[in-house]
C-alpha atoms as a PDB file:
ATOM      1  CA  UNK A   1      -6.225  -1.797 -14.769  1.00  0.00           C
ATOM      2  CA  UNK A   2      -3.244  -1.765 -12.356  1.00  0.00           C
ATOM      3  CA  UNK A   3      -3.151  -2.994  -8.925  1.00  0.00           C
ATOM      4  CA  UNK A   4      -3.396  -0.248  -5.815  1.00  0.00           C
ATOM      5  CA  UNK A   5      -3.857   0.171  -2.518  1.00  0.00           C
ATOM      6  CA  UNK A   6      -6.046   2.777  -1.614  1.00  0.00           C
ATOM      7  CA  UNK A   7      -5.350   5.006   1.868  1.00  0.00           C
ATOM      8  CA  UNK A   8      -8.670   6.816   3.922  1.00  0.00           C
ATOM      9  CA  UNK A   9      -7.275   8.595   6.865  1.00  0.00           C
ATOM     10  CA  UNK A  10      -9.803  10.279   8.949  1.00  0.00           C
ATOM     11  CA  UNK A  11      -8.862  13.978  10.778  1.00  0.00           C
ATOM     12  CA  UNK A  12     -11.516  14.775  13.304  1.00  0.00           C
ATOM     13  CA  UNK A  13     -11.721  18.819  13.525  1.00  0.00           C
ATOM     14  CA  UNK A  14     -12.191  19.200  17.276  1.00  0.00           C
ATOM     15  CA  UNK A  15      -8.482  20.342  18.974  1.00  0.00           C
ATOM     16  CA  UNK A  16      -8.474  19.113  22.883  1.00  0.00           C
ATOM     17  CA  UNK A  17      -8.841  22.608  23.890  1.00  0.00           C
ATOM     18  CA  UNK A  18     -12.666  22.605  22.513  1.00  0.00           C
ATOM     19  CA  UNK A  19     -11.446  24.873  19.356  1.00  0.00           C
ATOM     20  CA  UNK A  20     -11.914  23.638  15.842  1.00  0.00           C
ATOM     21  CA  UNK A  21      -9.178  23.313  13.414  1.00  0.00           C
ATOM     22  CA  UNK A  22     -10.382  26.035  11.172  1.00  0.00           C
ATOM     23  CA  UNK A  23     -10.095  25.760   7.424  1.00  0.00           C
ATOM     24  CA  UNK A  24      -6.601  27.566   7.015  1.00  0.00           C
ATOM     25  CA  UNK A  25      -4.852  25.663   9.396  1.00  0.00           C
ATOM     26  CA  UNK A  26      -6.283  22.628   7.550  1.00  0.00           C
ATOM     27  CA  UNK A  27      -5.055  23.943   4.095  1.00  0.00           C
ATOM     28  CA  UNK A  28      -1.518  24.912   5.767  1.00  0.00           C
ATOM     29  CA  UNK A  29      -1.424  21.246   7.230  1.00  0.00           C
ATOM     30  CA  UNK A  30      -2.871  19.728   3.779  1.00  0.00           C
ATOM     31  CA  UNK A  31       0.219  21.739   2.257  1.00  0.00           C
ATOM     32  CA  UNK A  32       3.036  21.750   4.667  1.00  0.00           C
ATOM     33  CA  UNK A  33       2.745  18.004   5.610  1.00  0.00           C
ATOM     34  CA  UNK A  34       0.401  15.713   3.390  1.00  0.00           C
ATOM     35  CA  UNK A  35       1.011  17.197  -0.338  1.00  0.00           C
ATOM     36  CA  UNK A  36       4.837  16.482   0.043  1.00  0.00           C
ATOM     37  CA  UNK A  37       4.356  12.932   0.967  1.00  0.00           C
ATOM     38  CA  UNK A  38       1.665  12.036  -1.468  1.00  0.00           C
ATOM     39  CA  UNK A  39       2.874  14.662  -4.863  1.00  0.00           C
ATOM     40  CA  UNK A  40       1.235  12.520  -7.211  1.00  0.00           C
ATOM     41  CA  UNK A  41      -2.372  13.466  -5.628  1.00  0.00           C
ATOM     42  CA  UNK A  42      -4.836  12.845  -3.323  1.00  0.00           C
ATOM     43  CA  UNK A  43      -8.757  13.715  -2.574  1.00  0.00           C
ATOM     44  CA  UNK A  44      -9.840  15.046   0.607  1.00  0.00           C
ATOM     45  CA  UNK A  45     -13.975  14.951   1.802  1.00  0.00           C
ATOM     46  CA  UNK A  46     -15.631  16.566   4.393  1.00  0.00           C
ATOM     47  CA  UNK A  47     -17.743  14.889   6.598  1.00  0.00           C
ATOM     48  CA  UNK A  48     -19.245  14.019   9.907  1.00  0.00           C
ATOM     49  CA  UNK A  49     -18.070  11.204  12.173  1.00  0.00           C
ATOM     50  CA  UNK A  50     -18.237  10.071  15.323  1.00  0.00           C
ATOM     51  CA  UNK A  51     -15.978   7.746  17.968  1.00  0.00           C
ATOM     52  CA  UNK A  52     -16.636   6.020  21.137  1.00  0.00           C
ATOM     53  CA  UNK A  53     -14.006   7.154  23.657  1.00  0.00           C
ATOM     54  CA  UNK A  54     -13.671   3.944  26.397  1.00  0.00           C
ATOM     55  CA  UNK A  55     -11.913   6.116  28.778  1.00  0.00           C
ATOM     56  CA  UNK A  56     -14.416   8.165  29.051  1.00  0.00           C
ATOM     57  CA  UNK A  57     -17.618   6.435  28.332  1.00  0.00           C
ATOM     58  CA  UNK A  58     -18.451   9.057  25.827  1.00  0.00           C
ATOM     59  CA  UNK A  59     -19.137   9.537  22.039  1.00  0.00           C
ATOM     60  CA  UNK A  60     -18.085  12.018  20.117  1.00  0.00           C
ATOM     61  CA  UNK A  61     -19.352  13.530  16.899  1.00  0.00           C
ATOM     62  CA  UNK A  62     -17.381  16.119  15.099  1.00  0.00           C
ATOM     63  CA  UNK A  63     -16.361  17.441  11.798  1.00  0.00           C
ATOM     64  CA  UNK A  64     -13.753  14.995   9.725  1.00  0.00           C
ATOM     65  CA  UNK A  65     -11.689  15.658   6.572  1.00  0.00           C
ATOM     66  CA  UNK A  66     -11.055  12.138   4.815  1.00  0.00           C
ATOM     67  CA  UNK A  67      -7.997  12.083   2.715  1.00  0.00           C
ATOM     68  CA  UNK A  68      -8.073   9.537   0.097  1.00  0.00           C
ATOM     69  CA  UNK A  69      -5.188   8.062  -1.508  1.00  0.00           C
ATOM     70  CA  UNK A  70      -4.157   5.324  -4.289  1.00  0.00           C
ATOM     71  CA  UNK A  71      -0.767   4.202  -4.024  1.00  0.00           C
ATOM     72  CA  UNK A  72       0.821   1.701  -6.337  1.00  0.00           C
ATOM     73  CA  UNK A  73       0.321  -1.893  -4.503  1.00  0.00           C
ATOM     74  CA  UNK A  74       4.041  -2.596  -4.398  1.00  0.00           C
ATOM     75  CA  UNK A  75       4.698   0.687  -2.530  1.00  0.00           C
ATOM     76  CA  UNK A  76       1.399   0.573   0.105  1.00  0.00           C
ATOM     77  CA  UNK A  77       4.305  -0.142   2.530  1.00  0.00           C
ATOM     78  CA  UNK A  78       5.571   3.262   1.825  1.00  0.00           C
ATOM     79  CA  UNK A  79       1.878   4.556   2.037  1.00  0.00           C
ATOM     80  CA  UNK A  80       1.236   3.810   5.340  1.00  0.00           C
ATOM     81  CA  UNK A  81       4.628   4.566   6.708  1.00  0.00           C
ATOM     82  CA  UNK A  82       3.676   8.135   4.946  1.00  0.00           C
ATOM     83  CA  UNK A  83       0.288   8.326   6.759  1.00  0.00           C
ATOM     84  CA  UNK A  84       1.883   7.516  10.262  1.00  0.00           C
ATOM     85  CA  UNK A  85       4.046  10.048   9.869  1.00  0.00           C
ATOM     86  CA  UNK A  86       0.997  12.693   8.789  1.00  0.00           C
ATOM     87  CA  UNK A  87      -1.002  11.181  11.816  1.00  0.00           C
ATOM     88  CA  UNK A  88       1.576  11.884  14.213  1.00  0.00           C
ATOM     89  CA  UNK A  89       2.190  15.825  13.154  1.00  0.00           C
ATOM     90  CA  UNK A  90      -1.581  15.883  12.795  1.00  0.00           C
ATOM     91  CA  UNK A  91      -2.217  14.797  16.852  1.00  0.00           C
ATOM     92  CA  UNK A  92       0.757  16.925  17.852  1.00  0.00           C
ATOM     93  CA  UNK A  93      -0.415  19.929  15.921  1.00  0.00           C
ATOM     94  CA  UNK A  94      -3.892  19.631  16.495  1.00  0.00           C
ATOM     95  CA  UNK A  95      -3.916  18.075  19.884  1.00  0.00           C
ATOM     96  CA  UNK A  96      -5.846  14.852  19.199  1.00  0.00           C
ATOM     97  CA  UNK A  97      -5.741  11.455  20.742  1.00  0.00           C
ATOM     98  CA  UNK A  98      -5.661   9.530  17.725  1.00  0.00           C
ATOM     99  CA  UNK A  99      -6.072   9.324  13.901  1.00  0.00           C
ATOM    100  CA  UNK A 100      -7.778   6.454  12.239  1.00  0.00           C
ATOM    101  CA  UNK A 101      -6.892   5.000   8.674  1.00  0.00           C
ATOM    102  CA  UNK A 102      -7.604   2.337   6.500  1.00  0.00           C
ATOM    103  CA  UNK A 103      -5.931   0.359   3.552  1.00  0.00           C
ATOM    104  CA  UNK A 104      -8.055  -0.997   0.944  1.00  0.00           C
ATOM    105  CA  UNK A 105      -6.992  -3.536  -2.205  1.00  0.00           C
ATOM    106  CA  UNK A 106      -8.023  -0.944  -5.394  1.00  0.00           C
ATOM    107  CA  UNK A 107      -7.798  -1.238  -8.914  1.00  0.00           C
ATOM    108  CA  UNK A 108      -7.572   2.161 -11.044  1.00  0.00           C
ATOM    109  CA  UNK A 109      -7.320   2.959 -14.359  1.00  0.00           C
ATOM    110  CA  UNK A 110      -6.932   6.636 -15.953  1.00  0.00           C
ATOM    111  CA  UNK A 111      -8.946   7.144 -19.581  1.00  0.00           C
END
């Protein structure tokens, strides 16, 4: 097995207008600004979330695609620099406040 580190970014759906990002401007996004930073592949989920905004007092629940990533471990630098970048197009294009990611220790294997 070699060593990775494994990327889940989470894209809430709402836009701050009210509007949902609908499912082409998803796939356009998924192709215009994620698949050329991460060629080698990627896996994306839907699901539901939900956030506590503190300015507010309010939580949110909304519709969230998860992109899920392995990156070699000597390169997660590279990987997270790459989902910055996708977060920051993401809450410009999609009006959001903020994108939330994690980076996990993986080991993978293909058979």
């Amino acid at each position: 097995m070699d060593s990775f580190t494994e990327l889940n970014v989470y894209f809430g759906l709402e836009k701050g207008s009210g509007e949902t990002v609908t499912e082409e401007e998803w796939q356009s996004f998924l192709a215009d600004t994620v698949t050329p930073r991460f060629p080698d592949g990627l896996t994306v989920l839907d699901a539901r979330g939900q956030w506590f905004d503190t300015d507010e007092g309010r939580l949110y629940r909304e519709s969230t695609k998860v992109l899920n990533v392995l990156v070699p471990a000597n390169a997660a630098d590279d990987g997270v620099a790459a989902v910055r970048g996708i977060s920051d197009t993401y809450k410009e294009r999609f009006e959001q406040q903020a994108v939330f990611y994690t980076t996990l220790p993986a080991c993978a294997a293909v058979y």
